[in-house]
N, C-alpha and C. Protein backbone atom coordinates (compact mmCIF):
# COMPACT_ATOMS: atom_id res chain seq x y z
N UNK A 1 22.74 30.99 -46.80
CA UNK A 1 22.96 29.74 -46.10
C UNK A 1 22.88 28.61 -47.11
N UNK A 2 23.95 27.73 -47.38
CA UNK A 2 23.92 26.72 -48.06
C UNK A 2 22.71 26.03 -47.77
N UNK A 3 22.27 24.93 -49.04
CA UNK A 3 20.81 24.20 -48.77
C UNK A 3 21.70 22.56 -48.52
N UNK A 4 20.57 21.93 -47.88
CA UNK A 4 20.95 20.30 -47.32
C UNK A 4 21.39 19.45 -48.29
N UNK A 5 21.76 18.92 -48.08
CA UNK A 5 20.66 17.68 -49.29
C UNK A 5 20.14 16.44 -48.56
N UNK A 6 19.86 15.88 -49.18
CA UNK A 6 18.69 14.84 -48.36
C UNK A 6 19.50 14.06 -47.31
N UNK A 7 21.23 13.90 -47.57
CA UNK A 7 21.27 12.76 -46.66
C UNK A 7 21.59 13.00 -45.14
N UNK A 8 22.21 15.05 -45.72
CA UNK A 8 22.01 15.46 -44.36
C UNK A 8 20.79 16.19 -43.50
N UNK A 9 20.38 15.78 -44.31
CA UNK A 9 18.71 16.60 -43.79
C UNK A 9 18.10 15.50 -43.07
N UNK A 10 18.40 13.83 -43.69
CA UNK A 10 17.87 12.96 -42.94
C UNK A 10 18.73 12.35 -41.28
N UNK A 11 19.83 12.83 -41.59
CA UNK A 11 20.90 13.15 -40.42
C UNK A 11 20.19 13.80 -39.51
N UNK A 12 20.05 14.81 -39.74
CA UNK A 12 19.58 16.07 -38.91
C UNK A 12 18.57 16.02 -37.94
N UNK A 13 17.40 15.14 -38.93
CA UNK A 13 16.12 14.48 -38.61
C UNK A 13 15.91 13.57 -37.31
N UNK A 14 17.24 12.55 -38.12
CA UNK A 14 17.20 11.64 -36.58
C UNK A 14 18.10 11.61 -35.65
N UNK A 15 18.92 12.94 -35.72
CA UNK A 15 19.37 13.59 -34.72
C UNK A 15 18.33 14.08 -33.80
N UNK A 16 17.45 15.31 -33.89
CA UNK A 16 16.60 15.62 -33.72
C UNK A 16 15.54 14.74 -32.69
N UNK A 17 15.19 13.26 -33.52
CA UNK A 17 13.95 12.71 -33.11
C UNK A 17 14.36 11.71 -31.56
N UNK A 18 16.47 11.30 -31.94
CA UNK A 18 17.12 10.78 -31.00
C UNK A 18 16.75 11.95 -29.60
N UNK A 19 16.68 12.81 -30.16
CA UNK A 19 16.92 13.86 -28.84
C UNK A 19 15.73 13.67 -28.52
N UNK A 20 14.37 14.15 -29.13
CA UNK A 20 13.28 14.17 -28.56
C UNK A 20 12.91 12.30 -28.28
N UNK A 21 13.56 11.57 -28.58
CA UNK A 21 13.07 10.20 -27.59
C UNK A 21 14.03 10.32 -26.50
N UNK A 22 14.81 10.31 -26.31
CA UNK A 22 15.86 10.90 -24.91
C UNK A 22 15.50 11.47 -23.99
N UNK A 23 15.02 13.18 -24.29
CA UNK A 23 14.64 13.60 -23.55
C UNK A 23 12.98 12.73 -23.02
N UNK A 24 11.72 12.22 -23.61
CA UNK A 24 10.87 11.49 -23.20
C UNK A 24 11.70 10.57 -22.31
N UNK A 25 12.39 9.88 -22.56
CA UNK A 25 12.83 8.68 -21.52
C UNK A 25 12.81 9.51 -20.46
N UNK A 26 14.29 10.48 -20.75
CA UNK A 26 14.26 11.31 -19.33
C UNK A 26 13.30 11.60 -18.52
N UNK A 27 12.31 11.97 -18.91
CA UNK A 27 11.66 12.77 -18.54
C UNK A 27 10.59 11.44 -17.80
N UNK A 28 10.62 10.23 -18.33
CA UNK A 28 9.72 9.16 -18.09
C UNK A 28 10.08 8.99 -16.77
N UNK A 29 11.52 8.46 -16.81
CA UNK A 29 12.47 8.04 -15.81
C UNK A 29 12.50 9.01 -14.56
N UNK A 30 12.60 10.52 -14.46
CA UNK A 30 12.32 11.11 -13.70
C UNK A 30 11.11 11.30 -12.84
N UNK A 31 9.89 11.13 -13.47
CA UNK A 31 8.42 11.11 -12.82
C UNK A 31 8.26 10.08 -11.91
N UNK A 32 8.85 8.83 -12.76
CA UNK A 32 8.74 7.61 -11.78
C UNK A 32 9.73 7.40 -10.38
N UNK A 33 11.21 8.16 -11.00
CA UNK A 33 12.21 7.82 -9.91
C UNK A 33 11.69 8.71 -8.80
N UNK A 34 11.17 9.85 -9.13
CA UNK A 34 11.65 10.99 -8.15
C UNK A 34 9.90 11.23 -7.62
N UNK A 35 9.40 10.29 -7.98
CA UNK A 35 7.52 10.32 -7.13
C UNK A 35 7.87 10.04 -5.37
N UNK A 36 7.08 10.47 -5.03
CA UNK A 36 6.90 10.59 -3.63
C UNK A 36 6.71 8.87 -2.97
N UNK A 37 5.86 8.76 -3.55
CA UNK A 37 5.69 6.89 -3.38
C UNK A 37 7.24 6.17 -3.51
N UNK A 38 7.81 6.70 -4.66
CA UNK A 38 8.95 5.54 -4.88
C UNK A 38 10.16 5.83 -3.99
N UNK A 39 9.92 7.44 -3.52
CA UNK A 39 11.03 7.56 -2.71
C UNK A 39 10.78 7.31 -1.44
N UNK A 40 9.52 6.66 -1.33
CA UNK A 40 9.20 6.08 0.40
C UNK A 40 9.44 5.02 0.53
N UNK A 41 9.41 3.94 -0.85
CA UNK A 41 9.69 2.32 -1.20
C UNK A 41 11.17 2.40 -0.64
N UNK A 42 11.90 3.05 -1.52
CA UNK A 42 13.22 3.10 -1.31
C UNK A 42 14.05 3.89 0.17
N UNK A 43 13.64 4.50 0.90
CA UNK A 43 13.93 4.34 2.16
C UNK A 43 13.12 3.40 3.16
N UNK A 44 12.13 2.64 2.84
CA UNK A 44 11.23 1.59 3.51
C UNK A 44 12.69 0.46 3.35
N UNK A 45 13.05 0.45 1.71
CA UNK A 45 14.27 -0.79 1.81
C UNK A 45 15.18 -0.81 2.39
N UNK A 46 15.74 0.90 2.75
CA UNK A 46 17.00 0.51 3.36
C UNK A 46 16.74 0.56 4.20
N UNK A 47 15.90 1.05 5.38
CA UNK A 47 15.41 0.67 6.78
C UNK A 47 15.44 -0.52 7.08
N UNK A 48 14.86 -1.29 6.16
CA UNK A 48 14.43 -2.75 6.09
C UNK A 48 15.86 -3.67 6.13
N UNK A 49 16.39 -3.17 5.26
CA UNK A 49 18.05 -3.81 5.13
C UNK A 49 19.15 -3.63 6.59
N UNK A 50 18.52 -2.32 7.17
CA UNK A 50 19.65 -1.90 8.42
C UNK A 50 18.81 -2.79 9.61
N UNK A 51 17.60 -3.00 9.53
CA UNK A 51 16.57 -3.84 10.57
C UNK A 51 16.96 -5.39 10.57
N UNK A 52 16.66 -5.68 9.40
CA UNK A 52 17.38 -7.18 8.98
C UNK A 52 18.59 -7.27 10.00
N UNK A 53 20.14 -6.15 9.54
CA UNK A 53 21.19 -6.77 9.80
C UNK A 53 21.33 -6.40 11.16
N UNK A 54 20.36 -5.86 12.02
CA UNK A 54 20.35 -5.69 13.21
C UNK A 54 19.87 -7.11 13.78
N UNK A 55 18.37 -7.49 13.53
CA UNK A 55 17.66 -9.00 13.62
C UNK A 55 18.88 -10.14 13.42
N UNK A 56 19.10 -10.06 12.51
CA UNK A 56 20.57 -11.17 12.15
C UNK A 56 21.59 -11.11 12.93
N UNK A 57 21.99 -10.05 13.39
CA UNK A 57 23.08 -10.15 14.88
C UNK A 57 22.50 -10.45 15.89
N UNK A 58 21.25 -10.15 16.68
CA UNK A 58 20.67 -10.76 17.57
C UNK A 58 20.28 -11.98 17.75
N UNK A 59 19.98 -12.90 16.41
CA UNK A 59 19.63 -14.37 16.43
C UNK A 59 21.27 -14.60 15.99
N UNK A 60 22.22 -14.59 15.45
CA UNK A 60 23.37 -15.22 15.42
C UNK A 60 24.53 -14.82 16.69
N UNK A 61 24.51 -13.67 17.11
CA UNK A 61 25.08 -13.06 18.81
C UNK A 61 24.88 -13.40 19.58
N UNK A 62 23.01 -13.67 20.20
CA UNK A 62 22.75 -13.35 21.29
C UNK A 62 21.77 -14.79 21.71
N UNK A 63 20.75 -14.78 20.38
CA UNK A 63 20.16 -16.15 20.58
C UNK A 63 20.69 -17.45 20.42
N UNK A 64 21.43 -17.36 19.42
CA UNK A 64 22.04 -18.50 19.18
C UNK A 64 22.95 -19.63 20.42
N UNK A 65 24.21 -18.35 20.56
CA UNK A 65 24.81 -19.14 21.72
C UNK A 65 23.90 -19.85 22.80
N UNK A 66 23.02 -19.78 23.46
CA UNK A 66 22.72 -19.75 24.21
C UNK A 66 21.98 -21.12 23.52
N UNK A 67 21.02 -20.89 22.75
CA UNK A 67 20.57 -22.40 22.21
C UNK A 67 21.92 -23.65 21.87
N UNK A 68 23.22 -23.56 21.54
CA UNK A 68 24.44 -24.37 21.42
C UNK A 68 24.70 -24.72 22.99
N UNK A 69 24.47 -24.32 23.63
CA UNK A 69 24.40 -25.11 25.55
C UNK A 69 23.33 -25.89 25.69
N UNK A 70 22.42 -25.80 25.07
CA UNK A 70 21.51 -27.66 25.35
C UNK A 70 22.82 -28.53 25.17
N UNK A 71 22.57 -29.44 25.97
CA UNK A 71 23.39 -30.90 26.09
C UNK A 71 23.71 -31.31 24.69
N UNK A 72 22.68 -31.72 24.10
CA UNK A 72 23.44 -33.15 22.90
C UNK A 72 23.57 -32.11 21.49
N UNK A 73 23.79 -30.53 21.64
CA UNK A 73 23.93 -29.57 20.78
C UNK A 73 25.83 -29.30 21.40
N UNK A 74 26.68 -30.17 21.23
CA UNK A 74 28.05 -29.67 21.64
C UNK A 74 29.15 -28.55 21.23
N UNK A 75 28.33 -28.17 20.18
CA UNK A 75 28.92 -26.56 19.21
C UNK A 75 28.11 -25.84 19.31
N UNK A 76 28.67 -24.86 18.15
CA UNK A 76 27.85 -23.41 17.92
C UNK A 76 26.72 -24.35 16.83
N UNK A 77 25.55 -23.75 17.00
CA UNK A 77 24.52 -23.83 16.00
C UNK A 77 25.28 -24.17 14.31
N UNK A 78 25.47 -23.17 14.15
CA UNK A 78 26.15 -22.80 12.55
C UNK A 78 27.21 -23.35 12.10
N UNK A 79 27.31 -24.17 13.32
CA UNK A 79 29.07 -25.51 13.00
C UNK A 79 28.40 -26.76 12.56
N UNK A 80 26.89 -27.27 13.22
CA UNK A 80 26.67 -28.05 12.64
C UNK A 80 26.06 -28.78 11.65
N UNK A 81 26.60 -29.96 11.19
CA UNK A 81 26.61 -30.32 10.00
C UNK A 81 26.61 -32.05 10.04
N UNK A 82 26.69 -32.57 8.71
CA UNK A 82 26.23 -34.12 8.65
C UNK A 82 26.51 -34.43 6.80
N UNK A 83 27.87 -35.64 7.35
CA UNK A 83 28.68 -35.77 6.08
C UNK A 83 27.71 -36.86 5.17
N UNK A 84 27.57 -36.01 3.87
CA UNK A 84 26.93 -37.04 3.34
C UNK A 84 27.61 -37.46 2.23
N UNK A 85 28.93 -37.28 1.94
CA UNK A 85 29.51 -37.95 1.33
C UNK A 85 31.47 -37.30 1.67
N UNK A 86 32.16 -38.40 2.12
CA UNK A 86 33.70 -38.45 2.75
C UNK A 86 34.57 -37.69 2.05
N UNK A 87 35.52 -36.84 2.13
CA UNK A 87 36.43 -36.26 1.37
C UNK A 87 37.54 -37.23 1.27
N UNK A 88 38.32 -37.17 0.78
CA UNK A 88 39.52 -38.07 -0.03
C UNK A 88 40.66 -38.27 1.65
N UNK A 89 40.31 -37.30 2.60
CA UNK A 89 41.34 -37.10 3.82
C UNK A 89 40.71 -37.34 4.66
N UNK A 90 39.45 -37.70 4.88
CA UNK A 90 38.76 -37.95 5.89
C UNK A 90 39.32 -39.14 6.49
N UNK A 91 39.30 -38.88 8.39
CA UNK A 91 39.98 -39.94 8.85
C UNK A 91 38.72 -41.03 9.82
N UNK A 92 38.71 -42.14 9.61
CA UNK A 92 37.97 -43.05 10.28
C UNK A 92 38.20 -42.84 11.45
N UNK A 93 36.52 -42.64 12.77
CA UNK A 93 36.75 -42.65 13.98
C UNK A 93 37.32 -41.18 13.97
N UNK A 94 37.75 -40.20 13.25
CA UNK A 94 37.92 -38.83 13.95
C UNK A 94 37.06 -37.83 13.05
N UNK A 95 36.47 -37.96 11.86
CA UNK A 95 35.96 -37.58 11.54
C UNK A 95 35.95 -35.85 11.25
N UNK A 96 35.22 -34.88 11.20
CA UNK A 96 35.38 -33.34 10.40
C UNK A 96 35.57 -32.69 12.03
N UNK A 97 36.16 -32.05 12.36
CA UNK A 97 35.95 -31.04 13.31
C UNK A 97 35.04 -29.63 12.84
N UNK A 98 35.01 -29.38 11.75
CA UNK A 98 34.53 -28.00 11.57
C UNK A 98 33.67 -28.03 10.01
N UNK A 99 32.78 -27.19 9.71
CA UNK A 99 32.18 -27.50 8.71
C UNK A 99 32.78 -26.84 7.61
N UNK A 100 34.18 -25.86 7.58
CA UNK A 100 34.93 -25.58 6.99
C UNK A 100 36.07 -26.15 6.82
N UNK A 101 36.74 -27.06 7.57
CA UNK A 101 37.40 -28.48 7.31
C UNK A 101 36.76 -29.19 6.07
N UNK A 102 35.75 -29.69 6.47
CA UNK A 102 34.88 -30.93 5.63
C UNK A 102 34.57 -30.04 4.42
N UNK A 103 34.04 -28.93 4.25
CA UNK A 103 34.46 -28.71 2.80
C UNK A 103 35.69 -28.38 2.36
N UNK A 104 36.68 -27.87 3.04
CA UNK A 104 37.83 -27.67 2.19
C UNK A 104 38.57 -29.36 1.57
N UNK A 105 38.20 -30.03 2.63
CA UNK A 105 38.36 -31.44 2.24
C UNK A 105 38.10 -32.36 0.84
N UNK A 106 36.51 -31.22 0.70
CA UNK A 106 36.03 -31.85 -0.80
C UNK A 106 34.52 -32.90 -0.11
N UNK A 107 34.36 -32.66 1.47
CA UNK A 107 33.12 -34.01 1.09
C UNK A 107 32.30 -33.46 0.71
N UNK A 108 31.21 -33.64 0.70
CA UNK A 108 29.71 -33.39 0.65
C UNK A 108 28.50 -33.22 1.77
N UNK A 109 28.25 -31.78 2.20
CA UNK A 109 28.13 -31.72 3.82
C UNK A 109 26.48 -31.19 3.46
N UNK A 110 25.62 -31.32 4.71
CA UNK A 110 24.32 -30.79 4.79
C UNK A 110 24.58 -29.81 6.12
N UNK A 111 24.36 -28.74 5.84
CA UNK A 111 25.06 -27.94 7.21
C UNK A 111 23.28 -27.55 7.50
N UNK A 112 22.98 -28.42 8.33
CA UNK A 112 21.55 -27.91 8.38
C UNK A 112 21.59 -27.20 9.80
N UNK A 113 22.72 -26.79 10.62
CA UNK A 113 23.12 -25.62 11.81
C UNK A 113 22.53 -24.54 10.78
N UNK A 114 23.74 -24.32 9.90
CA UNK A 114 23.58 -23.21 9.05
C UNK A 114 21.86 -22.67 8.68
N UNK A 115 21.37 -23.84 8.26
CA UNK A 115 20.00 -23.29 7.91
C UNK A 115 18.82 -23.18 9.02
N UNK A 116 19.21 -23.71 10.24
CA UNK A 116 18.17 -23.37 11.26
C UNK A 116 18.61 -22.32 11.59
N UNK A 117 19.58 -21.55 11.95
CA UNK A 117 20.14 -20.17 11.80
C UNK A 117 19.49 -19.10 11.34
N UNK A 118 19.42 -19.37 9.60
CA UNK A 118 18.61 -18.79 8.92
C UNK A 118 17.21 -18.72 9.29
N UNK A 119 16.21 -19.85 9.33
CA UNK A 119 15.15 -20.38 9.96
C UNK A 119 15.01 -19.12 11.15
N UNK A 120 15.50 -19.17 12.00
CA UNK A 120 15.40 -18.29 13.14
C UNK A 120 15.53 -16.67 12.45
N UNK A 121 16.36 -16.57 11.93
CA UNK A 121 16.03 -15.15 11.58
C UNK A 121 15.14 -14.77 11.00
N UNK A 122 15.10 -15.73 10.13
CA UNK A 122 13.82 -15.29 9.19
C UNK A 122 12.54 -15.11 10.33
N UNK A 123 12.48 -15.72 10.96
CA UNK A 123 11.59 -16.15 12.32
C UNK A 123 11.36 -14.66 12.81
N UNK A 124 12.49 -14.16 13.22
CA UNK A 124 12.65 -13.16 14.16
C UNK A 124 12.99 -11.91 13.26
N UNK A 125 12.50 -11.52 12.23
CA UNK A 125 12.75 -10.61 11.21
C UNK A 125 11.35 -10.62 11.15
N UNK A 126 10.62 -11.69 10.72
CA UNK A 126 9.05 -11.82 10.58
C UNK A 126 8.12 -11.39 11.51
N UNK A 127 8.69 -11.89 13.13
CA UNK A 127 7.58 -11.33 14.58
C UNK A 127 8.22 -9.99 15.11
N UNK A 128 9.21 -9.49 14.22
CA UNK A 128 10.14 -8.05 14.47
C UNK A 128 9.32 -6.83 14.31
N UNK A 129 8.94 -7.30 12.55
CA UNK A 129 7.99 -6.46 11.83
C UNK A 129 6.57 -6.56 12.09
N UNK A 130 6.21 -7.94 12.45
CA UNK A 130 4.56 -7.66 13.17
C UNK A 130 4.42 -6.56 14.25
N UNK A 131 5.57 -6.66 15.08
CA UNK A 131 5.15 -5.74 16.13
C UNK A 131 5.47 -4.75 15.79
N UNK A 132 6.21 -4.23 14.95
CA UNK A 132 6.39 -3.19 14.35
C UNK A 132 5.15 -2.16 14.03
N UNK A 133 4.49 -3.47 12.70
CA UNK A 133 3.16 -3.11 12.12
C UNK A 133 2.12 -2.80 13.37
N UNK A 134 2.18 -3.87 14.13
CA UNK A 134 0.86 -3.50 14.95
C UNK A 134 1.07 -2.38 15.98
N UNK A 135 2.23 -2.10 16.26
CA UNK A 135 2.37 -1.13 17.19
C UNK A 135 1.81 0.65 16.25
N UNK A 136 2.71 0.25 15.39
CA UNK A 136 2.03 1.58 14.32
C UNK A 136 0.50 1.91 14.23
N UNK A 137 -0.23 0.68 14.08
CA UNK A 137 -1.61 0.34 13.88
C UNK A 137 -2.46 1.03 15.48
N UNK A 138 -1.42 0.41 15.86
CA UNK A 138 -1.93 0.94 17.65
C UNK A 138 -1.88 2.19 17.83
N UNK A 139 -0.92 3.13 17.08
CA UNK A 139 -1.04 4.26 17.63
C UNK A 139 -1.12 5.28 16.66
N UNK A 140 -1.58 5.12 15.23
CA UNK A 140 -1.79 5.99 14.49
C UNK A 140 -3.52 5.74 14.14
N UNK A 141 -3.87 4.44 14.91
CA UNK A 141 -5.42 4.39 14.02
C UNK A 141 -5.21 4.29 13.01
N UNK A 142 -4.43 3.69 12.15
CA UNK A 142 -4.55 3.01 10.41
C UNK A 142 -3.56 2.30 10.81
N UNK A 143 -4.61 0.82 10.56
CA UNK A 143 -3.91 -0.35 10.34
C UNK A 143 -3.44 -0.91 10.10
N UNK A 144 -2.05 -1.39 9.30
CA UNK A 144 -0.92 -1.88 7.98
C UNK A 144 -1.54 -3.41 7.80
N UNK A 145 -1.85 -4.14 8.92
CA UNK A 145 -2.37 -5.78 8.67
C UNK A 145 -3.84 -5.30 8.92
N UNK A 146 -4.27 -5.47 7.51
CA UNK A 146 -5.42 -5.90 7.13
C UNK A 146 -6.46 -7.18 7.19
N UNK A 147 -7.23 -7.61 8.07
CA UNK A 147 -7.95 -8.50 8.84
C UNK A 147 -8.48 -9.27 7.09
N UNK A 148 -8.33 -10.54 6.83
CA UNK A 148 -8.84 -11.19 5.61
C UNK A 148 -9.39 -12.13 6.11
N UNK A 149 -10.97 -12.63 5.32
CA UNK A 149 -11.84 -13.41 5.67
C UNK A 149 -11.76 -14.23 4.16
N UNK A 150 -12.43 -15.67 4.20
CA UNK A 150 -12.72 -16.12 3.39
C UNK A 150 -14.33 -16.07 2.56
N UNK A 151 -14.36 -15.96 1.42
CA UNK A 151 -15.22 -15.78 0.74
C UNK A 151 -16.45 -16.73 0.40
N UNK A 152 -17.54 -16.95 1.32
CA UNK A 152 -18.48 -17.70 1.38
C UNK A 152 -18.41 -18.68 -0.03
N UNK A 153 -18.64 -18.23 -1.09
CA UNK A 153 -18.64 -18.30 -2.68
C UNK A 153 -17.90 -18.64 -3.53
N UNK A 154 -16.82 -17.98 -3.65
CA UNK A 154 -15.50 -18.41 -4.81
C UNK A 154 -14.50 -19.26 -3.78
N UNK A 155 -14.36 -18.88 -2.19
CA UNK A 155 -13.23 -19.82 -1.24
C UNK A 155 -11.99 -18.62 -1.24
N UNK A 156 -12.09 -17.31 -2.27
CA UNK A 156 -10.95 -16.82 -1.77
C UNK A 156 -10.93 -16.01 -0.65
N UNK A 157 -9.66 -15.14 -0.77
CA UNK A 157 -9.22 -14.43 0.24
C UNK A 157 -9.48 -13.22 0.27
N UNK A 158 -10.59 -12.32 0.93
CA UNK A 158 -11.08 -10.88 0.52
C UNK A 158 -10.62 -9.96 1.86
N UNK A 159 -10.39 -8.92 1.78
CA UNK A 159 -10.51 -7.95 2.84
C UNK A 159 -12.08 -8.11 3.53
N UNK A 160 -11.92 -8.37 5.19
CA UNK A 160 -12.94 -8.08 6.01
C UNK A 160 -14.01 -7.12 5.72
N UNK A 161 -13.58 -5.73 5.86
CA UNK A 161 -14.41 -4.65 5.17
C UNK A 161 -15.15 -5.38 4.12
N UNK A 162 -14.79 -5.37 3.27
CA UNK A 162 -15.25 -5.64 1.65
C UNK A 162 -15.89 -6.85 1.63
N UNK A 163 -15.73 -7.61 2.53
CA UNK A 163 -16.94 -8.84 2.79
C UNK A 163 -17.85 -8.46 3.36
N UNK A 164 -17.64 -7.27 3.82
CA UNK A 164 -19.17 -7.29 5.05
C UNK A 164 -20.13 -6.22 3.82
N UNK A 165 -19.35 -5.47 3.32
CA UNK A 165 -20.49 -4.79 2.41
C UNK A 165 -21.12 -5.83 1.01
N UNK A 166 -20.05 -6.84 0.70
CA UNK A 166 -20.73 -7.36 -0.44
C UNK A 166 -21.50 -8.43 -0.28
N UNK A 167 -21.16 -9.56 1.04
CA UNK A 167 -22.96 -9.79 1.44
C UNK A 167 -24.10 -8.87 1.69
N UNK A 168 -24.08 -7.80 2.34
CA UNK A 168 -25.18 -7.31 2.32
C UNK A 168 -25.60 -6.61 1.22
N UNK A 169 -24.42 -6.30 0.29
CA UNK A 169 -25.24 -5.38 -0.95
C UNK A 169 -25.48 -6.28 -1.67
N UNK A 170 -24.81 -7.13 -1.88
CA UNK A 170 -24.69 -7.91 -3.17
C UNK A 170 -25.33 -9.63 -2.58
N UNK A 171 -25.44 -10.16 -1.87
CA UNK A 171 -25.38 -11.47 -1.17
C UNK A 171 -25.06 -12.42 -1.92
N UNK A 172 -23.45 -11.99 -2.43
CA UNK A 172 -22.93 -12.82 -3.75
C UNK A 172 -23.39 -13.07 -5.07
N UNK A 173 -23.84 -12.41 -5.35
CA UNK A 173 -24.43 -12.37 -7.12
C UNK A 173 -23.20 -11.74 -7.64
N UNK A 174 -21.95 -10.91 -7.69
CA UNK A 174 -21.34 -10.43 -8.11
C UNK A 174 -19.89 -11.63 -8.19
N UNK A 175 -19.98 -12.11 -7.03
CA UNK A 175 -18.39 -12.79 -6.45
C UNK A 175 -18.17 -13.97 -8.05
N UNK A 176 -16.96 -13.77 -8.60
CA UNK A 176 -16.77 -14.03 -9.63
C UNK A 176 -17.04 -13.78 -10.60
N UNK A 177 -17.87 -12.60 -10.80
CA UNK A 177 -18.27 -12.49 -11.84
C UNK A 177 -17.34 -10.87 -12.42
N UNK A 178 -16.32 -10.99 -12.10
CA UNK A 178 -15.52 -9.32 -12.52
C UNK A 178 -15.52 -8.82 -11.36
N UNK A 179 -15.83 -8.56 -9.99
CA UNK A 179 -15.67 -7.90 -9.47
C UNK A 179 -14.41 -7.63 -8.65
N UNK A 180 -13.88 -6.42 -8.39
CA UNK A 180 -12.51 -6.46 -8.60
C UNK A 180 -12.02 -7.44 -7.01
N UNK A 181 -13.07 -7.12 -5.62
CA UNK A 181 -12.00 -8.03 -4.57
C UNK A 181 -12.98 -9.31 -4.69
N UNK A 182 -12.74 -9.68 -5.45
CA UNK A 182 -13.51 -11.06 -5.37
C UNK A 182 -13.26 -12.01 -6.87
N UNK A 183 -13.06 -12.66 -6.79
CA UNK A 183 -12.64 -13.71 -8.02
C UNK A 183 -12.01 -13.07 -8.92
């Protein structure tokens, strides 16, 4: 067998060391992707994503219209808007019909329909998942909302549990000083 010489021997080498950092990545990348935890995160998100766009059709479908029939609300929610600066076509006395008019126009619009919209979902995405949580809580006996008290001592925010044992063990000699639920 022919012998190397150094420059392919040093070739060879970090051929070699490329592979064995590769395979480590791999192998990094796999433990973390394919853990039991991360593959519960990641169907928690897309649940979360199909829940959302369910919540978001119900406040833009179902709630909405129905709030655009108060009296001095004469559109849909999400039409309205408030010119805060005129487009070049804007006509005196007739003003934008639509909040996609007034921007194609060029003015400068505050579509604050649009963001109470949002406002509401977010609303109803937020008291979606409480009852969610607490219903779970209700019927598995483990709780997801964790009851938080304030901390006689430092003013923060501790788990209930963990306040009731560290006044009595501790009656704050610890709180700030390293201890991990507390300062």
């Amino acid at each position: 067998m022919p012998r190397l010489d150094n420059a392919e021997e040093a070739l060879l080498d970090a051929g070699h060391s490329a592979q064995k950092t590769a395979k480590g990545v791999w192998d990094g990348f796999s433990d973390f992707a394919l853990r039991d935890n991360v593959l519960e995160v990641a169907v928690g998100l897309i649940l979360a994503a199909a829940f959302t766009t369910v919540v978001t059709s119900f406040v833009s479908d179902i709630l909405l219209p129905p709030i655009s029939l108060i009296p001095f609300i004469n559109r849909n929610l999400d039409e309205k808007f408030a010119v805060l600066r005129r487009g070049p076509h804007y006509i005196r006395g007739h003003g934008y019909n639509t909040l996609k008019q007034a921007i194609d126009d060029g003015a400068v619009v505050m579509a604050y329909g649009a963001f109470l919209g949002h406002v509401l979902n977010f609303a109803g995405v937020g008291v979606s998942l409480y009852v969610v949580a607490s219903a779970y809580g209700w019927a598995s006996r483990d709780p997801i909302i964790k009851r938080q008290v304030k901390c006689k001592y430092c003013r923060k925010w501790i788990s209930e549990k963990v306040s009731v044992v560290f006044l009595y063990w501790f009656d704050g000699e610890g709180c700030g000083k390293g201890a991990d639920w507390c300062g």
